[in-house]
Protein backbone atom coordinates (compact mmCIF):
# COMPACT_ATOMS: atom_id res chain seq x y z
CA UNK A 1 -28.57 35.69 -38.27
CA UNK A 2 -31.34 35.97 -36.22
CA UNK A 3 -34.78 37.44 -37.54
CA UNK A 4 -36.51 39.79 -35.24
CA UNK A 5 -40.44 39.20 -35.11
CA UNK A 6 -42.97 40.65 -33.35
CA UNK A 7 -43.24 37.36 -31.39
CA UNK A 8 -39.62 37.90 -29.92
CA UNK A 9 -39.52 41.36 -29.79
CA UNK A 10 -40.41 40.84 -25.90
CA UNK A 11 -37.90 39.02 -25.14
CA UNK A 12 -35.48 41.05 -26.33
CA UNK A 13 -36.81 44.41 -24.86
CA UNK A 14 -36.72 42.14 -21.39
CA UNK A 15 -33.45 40.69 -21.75
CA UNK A 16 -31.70 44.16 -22.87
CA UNK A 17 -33.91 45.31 -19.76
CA UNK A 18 -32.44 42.59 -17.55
CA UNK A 19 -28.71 43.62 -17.39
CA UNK A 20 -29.40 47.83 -17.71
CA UNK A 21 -30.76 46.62 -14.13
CA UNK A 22 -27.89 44.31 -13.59
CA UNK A 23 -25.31 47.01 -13.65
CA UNK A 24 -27.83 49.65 -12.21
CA UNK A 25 -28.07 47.33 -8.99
CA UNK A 26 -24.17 46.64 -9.49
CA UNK A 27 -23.80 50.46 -9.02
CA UNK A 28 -25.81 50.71 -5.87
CA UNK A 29 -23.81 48.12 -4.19
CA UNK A 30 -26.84 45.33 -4.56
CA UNK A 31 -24.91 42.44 -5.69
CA UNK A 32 -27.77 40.00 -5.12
CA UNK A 33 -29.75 41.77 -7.86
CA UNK A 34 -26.90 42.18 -9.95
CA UNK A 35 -26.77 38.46 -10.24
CA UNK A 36 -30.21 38.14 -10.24
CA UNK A 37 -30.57 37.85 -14.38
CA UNK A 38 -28.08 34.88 -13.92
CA UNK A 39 -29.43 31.02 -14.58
CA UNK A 40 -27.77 29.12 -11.59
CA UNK A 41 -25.27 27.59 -14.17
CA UNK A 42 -24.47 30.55 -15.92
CA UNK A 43 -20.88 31.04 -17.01
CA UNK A 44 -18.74 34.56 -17.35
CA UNK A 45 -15.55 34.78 -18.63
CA UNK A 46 -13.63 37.70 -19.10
CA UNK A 47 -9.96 38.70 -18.49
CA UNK A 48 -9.31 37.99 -14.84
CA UNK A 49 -10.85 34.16 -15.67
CA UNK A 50 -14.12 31.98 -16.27
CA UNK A 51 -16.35 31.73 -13.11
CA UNK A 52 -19.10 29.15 -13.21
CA UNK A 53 -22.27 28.89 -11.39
CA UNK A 54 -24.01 32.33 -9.55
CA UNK A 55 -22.18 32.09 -6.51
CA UNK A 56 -18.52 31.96 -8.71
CA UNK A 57 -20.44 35.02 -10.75
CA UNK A 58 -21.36 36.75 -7.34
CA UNK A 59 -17.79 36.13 -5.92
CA UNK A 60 -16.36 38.01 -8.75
CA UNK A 61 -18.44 40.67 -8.54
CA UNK A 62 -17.81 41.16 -4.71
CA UNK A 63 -13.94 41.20 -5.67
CA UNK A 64 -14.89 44.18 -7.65
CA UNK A 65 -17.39 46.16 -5.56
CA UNK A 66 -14.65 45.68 -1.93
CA UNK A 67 -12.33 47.05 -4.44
CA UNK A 68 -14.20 49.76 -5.83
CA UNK A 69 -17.23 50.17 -3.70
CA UNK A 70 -18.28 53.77 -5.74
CA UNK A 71 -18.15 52.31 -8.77
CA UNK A 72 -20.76 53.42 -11.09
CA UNK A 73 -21.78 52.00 -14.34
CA UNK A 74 -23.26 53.83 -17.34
CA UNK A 75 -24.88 51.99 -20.30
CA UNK A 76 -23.29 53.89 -23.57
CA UNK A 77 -25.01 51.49 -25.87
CA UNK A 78 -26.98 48.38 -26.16
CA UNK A 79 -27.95 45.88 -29.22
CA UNK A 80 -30.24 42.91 -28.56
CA UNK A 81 -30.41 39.98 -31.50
CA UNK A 82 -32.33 37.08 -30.81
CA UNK A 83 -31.35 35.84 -27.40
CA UNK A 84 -27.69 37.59 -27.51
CA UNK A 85 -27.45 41.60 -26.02
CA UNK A 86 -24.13 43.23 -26.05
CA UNK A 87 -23.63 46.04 -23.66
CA UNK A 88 -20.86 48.66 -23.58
CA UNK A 89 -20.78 50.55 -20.63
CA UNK A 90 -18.39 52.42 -18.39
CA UNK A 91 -17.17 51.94 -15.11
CA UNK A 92 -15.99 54.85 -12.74
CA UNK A 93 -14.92 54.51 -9.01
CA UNK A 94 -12.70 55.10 -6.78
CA UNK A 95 -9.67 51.77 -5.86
CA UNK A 96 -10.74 52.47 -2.14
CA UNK A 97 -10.28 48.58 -0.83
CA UNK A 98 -7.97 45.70 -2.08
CA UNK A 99 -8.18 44.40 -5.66
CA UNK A 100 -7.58 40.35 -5.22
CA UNK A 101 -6.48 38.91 -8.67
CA UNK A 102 -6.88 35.03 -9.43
CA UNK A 103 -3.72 34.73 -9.36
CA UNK A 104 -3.54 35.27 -5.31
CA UNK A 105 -1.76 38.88 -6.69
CA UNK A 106 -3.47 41.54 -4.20
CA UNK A 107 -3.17 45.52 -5.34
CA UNK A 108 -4.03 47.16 -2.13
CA UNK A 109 -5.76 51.05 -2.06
CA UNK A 110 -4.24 53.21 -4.02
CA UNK A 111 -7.06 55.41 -3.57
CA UNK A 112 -6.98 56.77 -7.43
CA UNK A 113 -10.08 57.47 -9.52
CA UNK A 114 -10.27 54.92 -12.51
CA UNK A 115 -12.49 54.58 -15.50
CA UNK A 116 -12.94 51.52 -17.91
CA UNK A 117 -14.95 50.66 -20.45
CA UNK A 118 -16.37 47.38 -20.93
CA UNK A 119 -18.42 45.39 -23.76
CA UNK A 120 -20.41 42.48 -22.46
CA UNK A 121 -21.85 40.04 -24.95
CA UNK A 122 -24.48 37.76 -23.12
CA UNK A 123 -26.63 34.79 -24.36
CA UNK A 124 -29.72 34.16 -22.55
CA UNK A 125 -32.14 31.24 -22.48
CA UNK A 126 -35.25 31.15 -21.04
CA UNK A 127 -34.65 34.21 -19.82
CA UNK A 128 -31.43 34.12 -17.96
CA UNK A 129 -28.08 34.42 -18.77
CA UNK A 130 -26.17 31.53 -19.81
CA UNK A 131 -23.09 32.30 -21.05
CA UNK A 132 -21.37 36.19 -20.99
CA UNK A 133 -18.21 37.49 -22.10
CA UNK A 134 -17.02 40.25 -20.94
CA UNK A 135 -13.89 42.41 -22.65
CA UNK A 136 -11.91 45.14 -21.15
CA UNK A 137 -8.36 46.53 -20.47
CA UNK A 138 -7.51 45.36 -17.67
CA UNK A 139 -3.18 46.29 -18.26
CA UNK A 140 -4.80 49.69 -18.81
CA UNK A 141 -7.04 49.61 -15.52
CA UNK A 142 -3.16 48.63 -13.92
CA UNK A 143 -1.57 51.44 -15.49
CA UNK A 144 -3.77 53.95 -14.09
CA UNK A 145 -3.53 52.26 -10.40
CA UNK A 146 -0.25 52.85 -10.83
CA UNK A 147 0.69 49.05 -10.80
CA UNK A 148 2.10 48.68 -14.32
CA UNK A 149 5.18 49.11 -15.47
CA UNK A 150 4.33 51.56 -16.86
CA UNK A 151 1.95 53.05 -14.23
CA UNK A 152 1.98 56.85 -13.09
């Protein structure tokens, strides 16, 4: 376990800092700046697959924003340890465009309001984010688009 001094105290205010603005900038459609806290060889993985580099992490988050271009995220809470911050926040939008899925699987508009919650656990260096995780229901984000079998 890491010990907090006042020497890194910085860096953790900065990097907890760093993704609040991530998803901020995610929620105003600036996907640039939401991959901005990124090192070039960063590398997410969360239930729709591992994406390497900041243009793979950008390309994801595009798939997301055509799909839900409203979406809004809302930090509900935040705890920063050394160089690790984990972030739960919630996602609400509206599926307004098509949702592609790495499997070439494409959910077109179904036009209904969704919300999920996610946890993020990210590991910076020097800064940037290295290495995230990212867990979330994603059969439950397919049940309320109505794509599941047991969707509504």
């Amino acid at each position: 376990m890491a010990v907090t001094t006042l020497e890194n105290k910085s860096s953790l205010v900065t990097n907890s800092i760093a993704i609040k603005e991530s998803i901020a900038a995610f929620s105003k459609g600036d996907l640039d700046k939401s991959v901005a806290p990124y090192a070039e060889n960063a590398e997410t993985l969360d239930p729709t697959g591992k994406y390497v580099g900041r243009s793979q992490i950008l390309a994801s988050q595009r798939v997301w924003h055509v799909a839900f271009p409203d979406a809004k995220g809302e930090v509900t809470n935040q705890i920063a340890e050394g160089e690790q911050v984990l972030t739960e926040a919630t996602f609400r939008g509206t599926h307004t465009g098509p949702l592609a899925g790495p499997n070439g699987m494409t959910v077109p508009a179904t036009n209904k309001k969704i919300e999920m919650r996610i946890a993020f656990v990210d590991w910076f260096k020097d800064g940037k984010v290295q290495r995230e995780r990212a867990y979330y229901d994603l059969a439950g984000l397919m049940q309320q688009l109505g794509v599941s079998p047991n969707g509504r």
